[in-house]
N, C-alpha and C. Protein backbone atom coordinates (compact mmCIF):
# COMPACT_ATOMS: atom_id res chain seq x y z
N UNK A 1 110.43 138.26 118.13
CA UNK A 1 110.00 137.73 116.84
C UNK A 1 111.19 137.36 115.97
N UNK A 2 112.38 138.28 115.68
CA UNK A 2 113.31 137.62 115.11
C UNK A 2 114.22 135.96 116.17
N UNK A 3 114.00 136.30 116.97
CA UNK A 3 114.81 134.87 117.66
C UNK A 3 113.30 133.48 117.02
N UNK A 4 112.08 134.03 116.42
CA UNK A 4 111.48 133.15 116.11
C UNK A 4 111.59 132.60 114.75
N UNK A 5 111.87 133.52 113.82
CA UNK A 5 112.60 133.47 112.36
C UNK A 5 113.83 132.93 112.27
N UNK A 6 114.86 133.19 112.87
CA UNK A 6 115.79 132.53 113.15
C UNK A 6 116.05 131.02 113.28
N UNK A 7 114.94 131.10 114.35
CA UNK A 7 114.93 129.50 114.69
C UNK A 7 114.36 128.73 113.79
N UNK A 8 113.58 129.43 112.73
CA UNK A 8 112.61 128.74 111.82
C UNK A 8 113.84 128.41 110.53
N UNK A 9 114.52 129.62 110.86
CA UNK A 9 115.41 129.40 109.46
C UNK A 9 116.73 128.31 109.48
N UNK A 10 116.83 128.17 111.06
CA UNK A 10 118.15 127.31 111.41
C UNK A 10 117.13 125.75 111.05
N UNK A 11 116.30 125.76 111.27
CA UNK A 11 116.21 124.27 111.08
C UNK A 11 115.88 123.77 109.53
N UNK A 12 115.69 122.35 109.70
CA UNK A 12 115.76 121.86 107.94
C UNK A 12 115.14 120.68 108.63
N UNK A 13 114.43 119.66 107.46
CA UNK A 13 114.33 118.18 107.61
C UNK A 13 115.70 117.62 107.77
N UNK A 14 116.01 117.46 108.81
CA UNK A 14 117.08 116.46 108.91
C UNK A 14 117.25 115.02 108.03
N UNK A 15 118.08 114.48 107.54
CA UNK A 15 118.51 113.40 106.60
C UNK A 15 119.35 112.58 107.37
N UNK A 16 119.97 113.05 107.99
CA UNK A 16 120.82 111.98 109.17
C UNK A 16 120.89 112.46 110.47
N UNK A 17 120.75 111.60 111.60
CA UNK A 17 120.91 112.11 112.46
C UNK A 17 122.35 111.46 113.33
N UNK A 18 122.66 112.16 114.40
CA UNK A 18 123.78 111.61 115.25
C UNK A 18 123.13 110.59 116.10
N UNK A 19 123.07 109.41 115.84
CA UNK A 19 122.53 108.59 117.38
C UNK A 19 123.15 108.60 118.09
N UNK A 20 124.60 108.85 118.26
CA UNK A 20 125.28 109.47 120.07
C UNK A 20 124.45 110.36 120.67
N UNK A 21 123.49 111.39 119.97
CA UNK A 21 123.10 112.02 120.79
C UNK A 21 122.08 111.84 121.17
N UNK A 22 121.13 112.16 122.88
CA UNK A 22 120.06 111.92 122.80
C UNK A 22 119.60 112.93 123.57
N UNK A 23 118.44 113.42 123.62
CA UNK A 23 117.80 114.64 124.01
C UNK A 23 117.48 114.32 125.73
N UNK A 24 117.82 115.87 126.22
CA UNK A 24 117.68 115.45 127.44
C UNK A 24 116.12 115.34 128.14
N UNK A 25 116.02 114.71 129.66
CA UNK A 25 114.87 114.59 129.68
C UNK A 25 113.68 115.78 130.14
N UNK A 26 115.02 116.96 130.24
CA UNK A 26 113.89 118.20 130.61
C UNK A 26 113.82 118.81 129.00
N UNK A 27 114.16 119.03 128.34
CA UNK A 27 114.17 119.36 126.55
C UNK A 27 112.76 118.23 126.47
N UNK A 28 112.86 116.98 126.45
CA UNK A 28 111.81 116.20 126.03
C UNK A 28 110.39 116.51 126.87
N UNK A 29 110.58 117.21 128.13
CA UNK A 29 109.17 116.99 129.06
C UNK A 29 108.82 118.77 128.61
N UNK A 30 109.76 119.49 127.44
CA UNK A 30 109.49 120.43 126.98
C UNK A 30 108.34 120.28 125.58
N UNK A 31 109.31 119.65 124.80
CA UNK A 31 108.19 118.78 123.76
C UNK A 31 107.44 119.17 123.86
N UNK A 32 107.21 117.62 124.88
CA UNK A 32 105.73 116.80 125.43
C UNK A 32 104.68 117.64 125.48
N UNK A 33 105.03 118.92 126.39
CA UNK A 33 104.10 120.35 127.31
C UNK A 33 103.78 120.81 126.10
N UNK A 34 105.10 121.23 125.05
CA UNK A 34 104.39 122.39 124.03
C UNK A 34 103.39 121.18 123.05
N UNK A 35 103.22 119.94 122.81
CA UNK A 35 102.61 119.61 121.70
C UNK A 35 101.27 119.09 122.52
N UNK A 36 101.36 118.95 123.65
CA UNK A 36 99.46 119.02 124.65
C UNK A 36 99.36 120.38 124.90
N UNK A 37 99.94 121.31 124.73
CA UNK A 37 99.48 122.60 124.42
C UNK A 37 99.17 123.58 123.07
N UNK A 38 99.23 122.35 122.55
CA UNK A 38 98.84 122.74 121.00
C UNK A 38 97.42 122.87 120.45
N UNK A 39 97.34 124.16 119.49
CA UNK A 39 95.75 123.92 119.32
C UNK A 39 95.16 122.98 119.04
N UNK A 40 94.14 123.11 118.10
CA UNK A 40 93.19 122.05 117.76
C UNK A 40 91.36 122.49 117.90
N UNK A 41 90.58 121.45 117.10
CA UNK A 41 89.69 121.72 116.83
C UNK A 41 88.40 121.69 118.09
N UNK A 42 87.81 123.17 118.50
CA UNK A 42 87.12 122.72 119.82
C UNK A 42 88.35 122.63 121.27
N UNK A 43 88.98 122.25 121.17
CA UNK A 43 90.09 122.33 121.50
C UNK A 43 90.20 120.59 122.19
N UNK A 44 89.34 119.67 121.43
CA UNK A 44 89.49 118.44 121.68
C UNK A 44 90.30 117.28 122.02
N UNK A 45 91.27 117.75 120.65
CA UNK A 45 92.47 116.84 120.73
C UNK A 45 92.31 115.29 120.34
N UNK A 46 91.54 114.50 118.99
CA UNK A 46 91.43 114.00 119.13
C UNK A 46 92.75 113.06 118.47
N UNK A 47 93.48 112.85 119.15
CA UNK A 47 94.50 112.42 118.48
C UNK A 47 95.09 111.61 120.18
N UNK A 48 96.40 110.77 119.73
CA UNK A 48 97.34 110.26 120.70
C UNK A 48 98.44 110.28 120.28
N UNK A 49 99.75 110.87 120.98
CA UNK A 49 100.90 110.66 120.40
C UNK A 49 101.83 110.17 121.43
N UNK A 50 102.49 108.64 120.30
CA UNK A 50 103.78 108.06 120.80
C UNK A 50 104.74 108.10 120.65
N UNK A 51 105.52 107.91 121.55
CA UNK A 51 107.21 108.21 121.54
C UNK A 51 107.47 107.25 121.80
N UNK A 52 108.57 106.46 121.12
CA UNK A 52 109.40 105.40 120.77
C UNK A 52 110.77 105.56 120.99
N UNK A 53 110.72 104.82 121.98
CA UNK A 53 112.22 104.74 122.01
C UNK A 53 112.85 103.38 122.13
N UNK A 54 112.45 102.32 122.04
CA UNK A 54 113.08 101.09 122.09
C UNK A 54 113.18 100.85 121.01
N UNK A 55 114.83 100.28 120.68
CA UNK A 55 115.56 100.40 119.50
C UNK A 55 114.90 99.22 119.08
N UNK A 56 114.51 97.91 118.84
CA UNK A 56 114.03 96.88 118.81
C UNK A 56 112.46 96.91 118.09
N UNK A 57 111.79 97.97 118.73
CA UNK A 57 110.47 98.64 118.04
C UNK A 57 110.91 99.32 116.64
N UNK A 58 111.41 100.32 117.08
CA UNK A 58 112.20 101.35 115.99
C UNK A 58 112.71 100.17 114.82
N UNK A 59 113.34 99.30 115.15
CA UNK A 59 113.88 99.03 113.66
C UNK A 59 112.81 98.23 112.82
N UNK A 60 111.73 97.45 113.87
CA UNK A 60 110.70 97.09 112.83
C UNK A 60 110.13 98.36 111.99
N UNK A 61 109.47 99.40 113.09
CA UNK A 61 108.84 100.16 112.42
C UNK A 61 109.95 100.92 111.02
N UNK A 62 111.13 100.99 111.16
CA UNK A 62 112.40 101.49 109.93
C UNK A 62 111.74 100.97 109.04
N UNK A 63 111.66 99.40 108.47
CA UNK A 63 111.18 98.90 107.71
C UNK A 63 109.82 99.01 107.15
N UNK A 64 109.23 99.46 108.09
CA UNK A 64 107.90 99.63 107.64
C UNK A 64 107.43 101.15 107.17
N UNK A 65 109.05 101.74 107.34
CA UNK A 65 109.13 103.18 107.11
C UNK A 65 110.02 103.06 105.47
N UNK A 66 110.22 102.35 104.99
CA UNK A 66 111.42 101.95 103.69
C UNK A 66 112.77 102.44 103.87
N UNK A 67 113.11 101.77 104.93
CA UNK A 67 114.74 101.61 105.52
C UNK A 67 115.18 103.14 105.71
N UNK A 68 114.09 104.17 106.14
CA UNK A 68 114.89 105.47 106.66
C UNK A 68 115.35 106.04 108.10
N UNK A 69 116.75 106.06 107.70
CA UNK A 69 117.59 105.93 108.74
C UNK A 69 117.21 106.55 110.00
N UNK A 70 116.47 107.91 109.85
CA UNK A 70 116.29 108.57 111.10
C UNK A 70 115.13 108.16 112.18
N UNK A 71 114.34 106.80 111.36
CA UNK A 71 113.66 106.47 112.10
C UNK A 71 114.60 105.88 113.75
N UNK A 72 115.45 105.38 113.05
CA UNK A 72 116.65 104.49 114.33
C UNK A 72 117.70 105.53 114.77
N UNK A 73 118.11 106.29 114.32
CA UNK A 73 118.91 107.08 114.43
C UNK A 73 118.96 108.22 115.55
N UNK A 74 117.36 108.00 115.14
CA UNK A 74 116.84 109.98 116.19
C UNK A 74 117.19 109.75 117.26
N UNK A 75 116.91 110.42 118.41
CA UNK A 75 116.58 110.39 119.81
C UNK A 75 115.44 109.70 120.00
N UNK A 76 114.12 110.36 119.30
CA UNK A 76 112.80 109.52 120.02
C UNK A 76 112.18 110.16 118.49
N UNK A 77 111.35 108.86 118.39
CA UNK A 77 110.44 109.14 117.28
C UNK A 77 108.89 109.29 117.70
N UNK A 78 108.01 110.78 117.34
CA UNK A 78 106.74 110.96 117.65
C UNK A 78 106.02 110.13 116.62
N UNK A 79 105.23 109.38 116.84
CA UNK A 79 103.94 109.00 116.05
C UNK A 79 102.59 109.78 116.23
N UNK A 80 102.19 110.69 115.93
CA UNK A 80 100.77 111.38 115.62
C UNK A 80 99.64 110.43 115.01
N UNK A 81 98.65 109.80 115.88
CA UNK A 81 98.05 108.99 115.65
C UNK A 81 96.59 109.39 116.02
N UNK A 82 95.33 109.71 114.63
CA UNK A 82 94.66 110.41 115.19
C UNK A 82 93.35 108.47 115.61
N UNK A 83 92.38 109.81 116.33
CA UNK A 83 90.90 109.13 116.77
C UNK A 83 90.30 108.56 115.80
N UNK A 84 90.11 106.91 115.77
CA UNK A 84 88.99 106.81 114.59
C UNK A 84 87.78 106.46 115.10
N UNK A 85 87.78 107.04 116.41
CA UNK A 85 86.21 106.29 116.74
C UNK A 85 86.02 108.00 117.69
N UNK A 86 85.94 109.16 117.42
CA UNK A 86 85.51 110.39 118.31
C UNK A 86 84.09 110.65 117.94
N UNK A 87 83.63 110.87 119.13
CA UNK A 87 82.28 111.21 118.81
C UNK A 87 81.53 111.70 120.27
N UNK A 88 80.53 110.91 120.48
CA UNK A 88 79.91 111.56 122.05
C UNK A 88 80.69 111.13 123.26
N UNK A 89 81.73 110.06 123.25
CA UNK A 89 82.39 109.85 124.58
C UNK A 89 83.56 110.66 124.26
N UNK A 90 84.38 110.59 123.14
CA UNK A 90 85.50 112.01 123.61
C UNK A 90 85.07 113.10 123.98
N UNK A 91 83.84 113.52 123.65
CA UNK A 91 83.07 115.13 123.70
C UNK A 91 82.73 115.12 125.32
N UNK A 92 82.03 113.57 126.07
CA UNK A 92 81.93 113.70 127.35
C UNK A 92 83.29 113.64 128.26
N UNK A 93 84.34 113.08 127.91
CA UNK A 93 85.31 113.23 128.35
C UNK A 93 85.99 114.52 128.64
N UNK A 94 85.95 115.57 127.11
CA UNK A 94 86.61 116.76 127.29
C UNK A 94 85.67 117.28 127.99
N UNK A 95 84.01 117.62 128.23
CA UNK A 95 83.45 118.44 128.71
C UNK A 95 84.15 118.27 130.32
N UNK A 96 83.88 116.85 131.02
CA UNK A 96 84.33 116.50 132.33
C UNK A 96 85.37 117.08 132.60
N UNK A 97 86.66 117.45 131.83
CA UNK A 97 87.81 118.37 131.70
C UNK A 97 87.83 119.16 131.83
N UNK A 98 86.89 120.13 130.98
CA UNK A 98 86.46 121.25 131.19
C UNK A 98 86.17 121.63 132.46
N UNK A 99 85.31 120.80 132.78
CA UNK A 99 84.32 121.28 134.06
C UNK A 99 85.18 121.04 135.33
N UNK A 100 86.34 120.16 135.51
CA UNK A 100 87.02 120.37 136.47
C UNK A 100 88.09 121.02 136.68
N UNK A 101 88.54 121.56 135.34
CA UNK A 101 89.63 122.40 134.82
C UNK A 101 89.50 123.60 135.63
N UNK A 102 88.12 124.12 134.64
CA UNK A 102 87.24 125.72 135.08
C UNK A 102 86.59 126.11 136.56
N UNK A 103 86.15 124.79 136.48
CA UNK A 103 85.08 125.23 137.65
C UNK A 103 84.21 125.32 137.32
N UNK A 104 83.41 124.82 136.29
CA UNK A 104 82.24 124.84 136.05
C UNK A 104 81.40 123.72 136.06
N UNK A 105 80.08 124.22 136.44
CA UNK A 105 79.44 122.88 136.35
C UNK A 105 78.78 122.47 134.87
N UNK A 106 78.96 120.58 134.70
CA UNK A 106 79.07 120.77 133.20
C UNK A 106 77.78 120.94 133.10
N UNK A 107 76.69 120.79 133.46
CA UNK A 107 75.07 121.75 133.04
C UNK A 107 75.86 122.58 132.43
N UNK A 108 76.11 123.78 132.87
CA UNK A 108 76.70 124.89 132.34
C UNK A 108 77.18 124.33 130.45
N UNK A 109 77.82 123.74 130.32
CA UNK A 109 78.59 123.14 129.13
C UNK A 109 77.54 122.61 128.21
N UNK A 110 76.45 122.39 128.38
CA UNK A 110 75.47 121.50 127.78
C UNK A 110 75.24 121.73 126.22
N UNK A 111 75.24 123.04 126.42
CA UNK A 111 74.83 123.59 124.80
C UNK A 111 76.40 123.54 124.28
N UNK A 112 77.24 123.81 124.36
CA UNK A 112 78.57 123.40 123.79
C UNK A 112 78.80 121.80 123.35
N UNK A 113 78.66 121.07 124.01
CA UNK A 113 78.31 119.67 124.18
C UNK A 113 77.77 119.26 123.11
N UNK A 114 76.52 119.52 123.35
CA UNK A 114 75.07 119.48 122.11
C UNK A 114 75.64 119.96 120.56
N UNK A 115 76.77 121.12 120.59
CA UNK A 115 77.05 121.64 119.36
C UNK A 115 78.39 120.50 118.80
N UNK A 116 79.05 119.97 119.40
CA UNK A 116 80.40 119.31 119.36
C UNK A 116 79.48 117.77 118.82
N UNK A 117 79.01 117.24 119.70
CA UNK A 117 78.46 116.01 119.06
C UNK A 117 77.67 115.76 117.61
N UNK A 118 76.70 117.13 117.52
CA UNK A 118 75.88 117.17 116.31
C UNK A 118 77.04 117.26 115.26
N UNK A 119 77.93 118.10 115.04
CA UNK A 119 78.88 118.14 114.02
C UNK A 119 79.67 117.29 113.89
N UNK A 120 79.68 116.67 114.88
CA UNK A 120 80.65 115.34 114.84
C UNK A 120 79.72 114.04 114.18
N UNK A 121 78.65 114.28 114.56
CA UNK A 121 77.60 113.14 114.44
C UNK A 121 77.35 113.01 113.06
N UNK A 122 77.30 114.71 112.27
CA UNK A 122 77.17 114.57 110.69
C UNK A 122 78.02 114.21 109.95
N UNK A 123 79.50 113.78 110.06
CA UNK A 123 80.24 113.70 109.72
C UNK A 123 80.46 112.16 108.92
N UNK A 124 80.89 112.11 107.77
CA UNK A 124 80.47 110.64 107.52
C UNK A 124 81.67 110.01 107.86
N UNK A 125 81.97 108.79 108.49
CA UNK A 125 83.19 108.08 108.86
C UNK A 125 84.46 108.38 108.40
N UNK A 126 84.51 108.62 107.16
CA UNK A 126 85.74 108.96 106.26
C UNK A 126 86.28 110.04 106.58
N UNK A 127 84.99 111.38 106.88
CA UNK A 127 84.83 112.99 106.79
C UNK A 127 85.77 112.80 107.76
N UNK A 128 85.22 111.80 109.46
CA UNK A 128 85.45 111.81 110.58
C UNK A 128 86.78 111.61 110.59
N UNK A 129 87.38 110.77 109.95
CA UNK A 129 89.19 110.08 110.29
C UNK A 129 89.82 111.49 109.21
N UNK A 130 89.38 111.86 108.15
CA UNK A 130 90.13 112.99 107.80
C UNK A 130 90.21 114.41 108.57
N UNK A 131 89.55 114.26 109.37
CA UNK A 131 88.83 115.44 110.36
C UNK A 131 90.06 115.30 111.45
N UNK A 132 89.90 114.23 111.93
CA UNK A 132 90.91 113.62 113.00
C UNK A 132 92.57 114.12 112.47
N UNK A 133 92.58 113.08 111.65
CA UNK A 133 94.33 113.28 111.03
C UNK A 133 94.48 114.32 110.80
N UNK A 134 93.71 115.75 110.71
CA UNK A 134 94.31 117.03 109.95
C UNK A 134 94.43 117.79 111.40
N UNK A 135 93.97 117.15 112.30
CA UNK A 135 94.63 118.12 113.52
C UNK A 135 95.79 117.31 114.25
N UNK A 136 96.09 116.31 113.40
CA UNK A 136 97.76 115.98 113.76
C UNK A 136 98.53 116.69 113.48
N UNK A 137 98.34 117.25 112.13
CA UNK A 137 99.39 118.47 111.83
C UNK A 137 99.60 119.46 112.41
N UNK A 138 98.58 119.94 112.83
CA UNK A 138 98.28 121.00 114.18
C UNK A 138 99.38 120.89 115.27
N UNK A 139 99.36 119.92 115.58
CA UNK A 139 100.40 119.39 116.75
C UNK A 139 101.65 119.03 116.19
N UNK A 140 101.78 118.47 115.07
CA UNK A 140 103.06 118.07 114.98
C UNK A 140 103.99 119.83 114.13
N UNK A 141 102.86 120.77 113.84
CA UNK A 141 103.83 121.82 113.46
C UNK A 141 104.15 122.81 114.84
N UNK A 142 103.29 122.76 115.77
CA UNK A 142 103.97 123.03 117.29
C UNK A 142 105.57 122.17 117.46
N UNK A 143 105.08 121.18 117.33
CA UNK A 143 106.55 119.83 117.87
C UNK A 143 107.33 121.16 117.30
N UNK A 144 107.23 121.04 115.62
CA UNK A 144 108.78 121.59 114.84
C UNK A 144 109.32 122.68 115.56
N UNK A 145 108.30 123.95 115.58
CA UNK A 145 108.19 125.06 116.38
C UNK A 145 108.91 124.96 117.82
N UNK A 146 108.75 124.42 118.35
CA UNK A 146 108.97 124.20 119.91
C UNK A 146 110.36 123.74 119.75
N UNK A 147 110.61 122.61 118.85
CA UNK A 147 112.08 122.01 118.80
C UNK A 147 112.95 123.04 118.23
N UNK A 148 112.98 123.85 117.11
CA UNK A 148 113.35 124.61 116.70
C UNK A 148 114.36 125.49 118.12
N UNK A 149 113.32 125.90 119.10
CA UNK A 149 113.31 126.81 119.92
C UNK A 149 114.37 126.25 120.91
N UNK A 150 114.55 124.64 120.83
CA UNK A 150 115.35 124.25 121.61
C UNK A 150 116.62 123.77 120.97
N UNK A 151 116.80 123.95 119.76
CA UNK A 151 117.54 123.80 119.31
C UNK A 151 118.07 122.06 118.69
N UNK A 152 116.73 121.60 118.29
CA UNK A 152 116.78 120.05 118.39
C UNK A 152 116.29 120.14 117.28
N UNK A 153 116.81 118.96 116.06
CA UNK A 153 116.27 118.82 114.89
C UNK A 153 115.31 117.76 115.37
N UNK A 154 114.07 118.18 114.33
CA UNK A 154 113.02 117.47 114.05
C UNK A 154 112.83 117.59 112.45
N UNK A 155 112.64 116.07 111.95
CA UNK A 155 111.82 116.27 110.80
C UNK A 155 110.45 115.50 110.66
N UNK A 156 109.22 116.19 110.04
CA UNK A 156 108.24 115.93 109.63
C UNK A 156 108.66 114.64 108.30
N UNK A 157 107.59 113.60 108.73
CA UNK A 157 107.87 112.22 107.86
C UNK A 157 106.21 111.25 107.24
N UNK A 158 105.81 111.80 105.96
CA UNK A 158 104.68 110.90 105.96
C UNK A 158 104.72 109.81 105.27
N UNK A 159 106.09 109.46 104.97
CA UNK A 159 107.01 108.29 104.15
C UNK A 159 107.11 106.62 104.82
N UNK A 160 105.74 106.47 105.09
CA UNK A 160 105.34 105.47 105.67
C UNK A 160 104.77 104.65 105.50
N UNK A 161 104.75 102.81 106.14
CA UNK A 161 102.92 102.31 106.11
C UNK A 161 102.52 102.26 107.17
N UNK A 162 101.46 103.21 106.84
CA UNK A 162 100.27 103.36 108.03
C UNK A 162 99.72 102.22 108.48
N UNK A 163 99.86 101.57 107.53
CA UNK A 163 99.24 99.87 107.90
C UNK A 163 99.85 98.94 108.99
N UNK A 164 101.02 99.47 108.63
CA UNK A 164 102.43 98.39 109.54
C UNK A 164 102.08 99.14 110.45
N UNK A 165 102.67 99.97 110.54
CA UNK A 165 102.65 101.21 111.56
C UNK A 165 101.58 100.67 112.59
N UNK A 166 100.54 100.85 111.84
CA UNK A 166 99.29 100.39 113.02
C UNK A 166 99.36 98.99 114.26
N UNK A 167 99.95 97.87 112.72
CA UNK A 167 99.86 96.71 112.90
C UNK A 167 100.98 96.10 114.17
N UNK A 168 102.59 97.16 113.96
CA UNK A 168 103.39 96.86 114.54
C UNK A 168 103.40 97.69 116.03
N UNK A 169 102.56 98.44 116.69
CA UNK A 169 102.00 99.17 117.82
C UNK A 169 100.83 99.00 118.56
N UNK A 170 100.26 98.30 117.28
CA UNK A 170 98.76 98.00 117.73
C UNK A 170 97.76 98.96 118.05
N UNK A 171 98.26 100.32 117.31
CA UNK A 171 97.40 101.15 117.21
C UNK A 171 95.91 100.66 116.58
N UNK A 172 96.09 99.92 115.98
CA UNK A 172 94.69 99.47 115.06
C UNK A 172 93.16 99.39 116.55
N UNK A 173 93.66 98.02 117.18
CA UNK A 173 93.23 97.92 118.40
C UNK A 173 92.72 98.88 119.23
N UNK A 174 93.36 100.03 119.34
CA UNK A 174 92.76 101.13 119.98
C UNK A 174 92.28 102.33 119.57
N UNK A 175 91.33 101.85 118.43
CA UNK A 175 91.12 102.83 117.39
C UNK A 175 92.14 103.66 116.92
N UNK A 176 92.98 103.58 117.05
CA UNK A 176 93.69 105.06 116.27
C UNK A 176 94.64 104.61 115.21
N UNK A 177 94.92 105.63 114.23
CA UNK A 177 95.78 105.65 113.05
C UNK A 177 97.10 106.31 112.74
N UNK A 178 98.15 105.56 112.60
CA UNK A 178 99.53 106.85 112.40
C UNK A 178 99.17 107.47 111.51
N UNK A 179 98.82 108.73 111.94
CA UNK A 179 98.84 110.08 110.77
C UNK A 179 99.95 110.40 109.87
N UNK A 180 100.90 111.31 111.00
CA UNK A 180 101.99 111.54 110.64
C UNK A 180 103.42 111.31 111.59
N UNK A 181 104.46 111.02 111.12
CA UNK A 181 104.84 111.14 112.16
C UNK A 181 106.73 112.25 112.05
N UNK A 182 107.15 112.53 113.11
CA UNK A 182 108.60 113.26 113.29
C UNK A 182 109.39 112.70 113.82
N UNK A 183 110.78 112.97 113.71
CA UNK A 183 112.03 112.03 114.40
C UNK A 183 112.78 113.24 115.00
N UNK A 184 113.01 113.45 115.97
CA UNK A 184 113.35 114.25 116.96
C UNK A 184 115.14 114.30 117.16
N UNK A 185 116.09 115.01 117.37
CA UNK A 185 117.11 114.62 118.04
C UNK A 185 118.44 115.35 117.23
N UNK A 186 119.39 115.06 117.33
CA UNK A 186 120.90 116.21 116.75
C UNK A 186 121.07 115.71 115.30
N UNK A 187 121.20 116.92 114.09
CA UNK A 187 121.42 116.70 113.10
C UNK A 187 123.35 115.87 113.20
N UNK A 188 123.20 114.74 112.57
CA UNK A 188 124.72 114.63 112.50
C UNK A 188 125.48 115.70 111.39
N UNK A 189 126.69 115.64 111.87
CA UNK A 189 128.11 117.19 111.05
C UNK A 189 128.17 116.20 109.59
N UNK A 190 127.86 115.20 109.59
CA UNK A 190 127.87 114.45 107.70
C UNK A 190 126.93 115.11 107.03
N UNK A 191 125.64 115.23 107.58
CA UNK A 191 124.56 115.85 106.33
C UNK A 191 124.60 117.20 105.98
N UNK A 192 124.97 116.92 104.89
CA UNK A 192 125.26 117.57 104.14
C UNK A 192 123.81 118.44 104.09
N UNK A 193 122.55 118.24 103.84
CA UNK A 193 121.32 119.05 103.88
C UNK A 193 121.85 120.15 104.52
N UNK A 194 122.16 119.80 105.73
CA UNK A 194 122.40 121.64 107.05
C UNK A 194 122.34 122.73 106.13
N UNK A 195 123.77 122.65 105.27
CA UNK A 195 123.99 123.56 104.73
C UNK A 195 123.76 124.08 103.45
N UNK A 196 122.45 123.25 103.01
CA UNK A 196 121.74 123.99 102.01
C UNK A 196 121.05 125.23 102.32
N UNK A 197 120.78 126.13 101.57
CA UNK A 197 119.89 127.55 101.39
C UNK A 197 118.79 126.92 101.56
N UNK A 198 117.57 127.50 102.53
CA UNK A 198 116.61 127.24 102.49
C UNK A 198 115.77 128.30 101.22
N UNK A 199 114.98 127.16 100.58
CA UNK A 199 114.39 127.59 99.36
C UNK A 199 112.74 127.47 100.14
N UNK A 200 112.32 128.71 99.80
CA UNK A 200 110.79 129.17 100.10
C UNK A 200 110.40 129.99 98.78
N UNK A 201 108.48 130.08 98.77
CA UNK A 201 108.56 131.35 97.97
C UNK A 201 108.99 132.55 98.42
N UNK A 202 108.86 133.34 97.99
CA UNK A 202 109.06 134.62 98.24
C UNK A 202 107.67 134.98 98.70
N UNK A 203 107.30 136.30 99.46
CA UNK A 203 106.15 136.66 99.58
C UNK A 203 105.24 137.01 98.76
N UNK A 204 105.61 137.77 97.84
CA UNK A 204 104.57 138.19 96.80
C UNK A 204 104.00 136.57 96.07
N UNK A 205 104.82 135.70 95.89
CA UNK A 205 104.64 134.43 95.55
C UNK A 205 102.80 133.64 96.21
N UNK A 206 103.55 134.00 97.34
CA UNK A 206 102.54 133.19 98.41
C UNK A 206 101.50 133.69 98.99
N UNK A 207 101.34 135.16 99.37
CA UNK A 207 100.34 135.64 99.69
C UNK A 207 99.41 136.54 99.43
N UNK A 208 98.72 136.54 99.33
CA UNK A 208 96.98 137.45 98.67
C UNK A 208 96.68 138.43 99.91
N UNK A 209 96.53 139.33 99.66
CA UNK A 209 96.05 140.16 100.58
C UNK A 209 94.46 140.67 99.96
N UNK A 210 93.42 140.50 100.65
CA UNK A 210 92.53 141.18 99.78
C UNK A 210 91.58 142.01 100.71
């Protein structure tokens, strides 16, 4: 537990990064594992996330980020892009998962099924895409977590247009929306951030015990 505090405390939002450096590809297929092993609701996942790495992509999307550097800079930039169309075919999809995962037959799954769609079904469109995007965070606070652990700066970034964003990936097209997204990769020895004090509350500040 302290090598987990530690790691929580060594990292920061990065402000610049080194683009000499780039993350290797077993560190990245580390990522990848811990953020599809991330919770989530039902344990659905209705989200997709891209990694960018063509510098040529990256600098449109910079712009569509208001010229911040670490979009180009990082190693690989995650886009967290949730579902705007989930409903009874993601639910038949994950059950089919399920059922070949487990070993079960999905009969078996039916009433789970039945419960996942109805709540999904009440959901009014809006409910549905805010429903979606809030289990991006889910995943993208694994990413931090996991990077932390490897010793790779990541920063969390919602300093964006979602619009471009969409427009310049073509996320729009495939139902989905940039939620949020992180820039992955070595803090450069210029930013100065590193070596700020990390400022939190204190506990009594923050938590209720009742």
């Amino acid at each position: 537990m302290s090598t987990l505090l530690d790691n929580l405390n060594w990292r920061y939002a990065t402000k610049k990064f080194d683009a000499t450096k780039k993350i290797s590809s077993a560190d990245l297929n580390t990522l990848k594992e811990a953020v599809r092993l991330s919770a989530s609701s039902y344990g659905l996942q209705p989200y997709k996330v891209i990694i960018v790495e063509n510098p040529e992509i990256r600098e449109k999307l910079k712009a569509a980020a208001y010229g911040q550097t670490q979009i180009t800079d990082s190693s690989q930039l995650f886009i967290f892009a949730n579902d705007l169309n989930a409903g009874a075919e993601s639910v038949d999809a994950y059950i089919k998962n399920i059922s070949e995962t487990r070993g079960v037959p999905a009969d078996a799954l039916a009433g789970f099924a039945d419960m996942m769609k109805g709540t999904i079904a009440n959901l009014s469109q809006e409910a549905k895409n805010i429903w979606t995007a809030k289990q991006t965070y889910i995943a993208l606070g694994t990413l931090l977590s996991a990077a932390s652990e490897l010793k790779i700066d990541a920063t969390p970034m919602e300093g964006f247009n979602a619009a471009a964003f969409n427009e310049i990936l073509g996320l729009d097209k495939l139902g989905l929306n940039a939620s949020v997204i992180a820039t992955v990769g070595y803090r450069h020895g210029e930013d100065d951030t590193q070596h700020y004090k990390k400022v939190r509350k204190s506990n009594e500040e923050l938590f209720i015990t009742i």
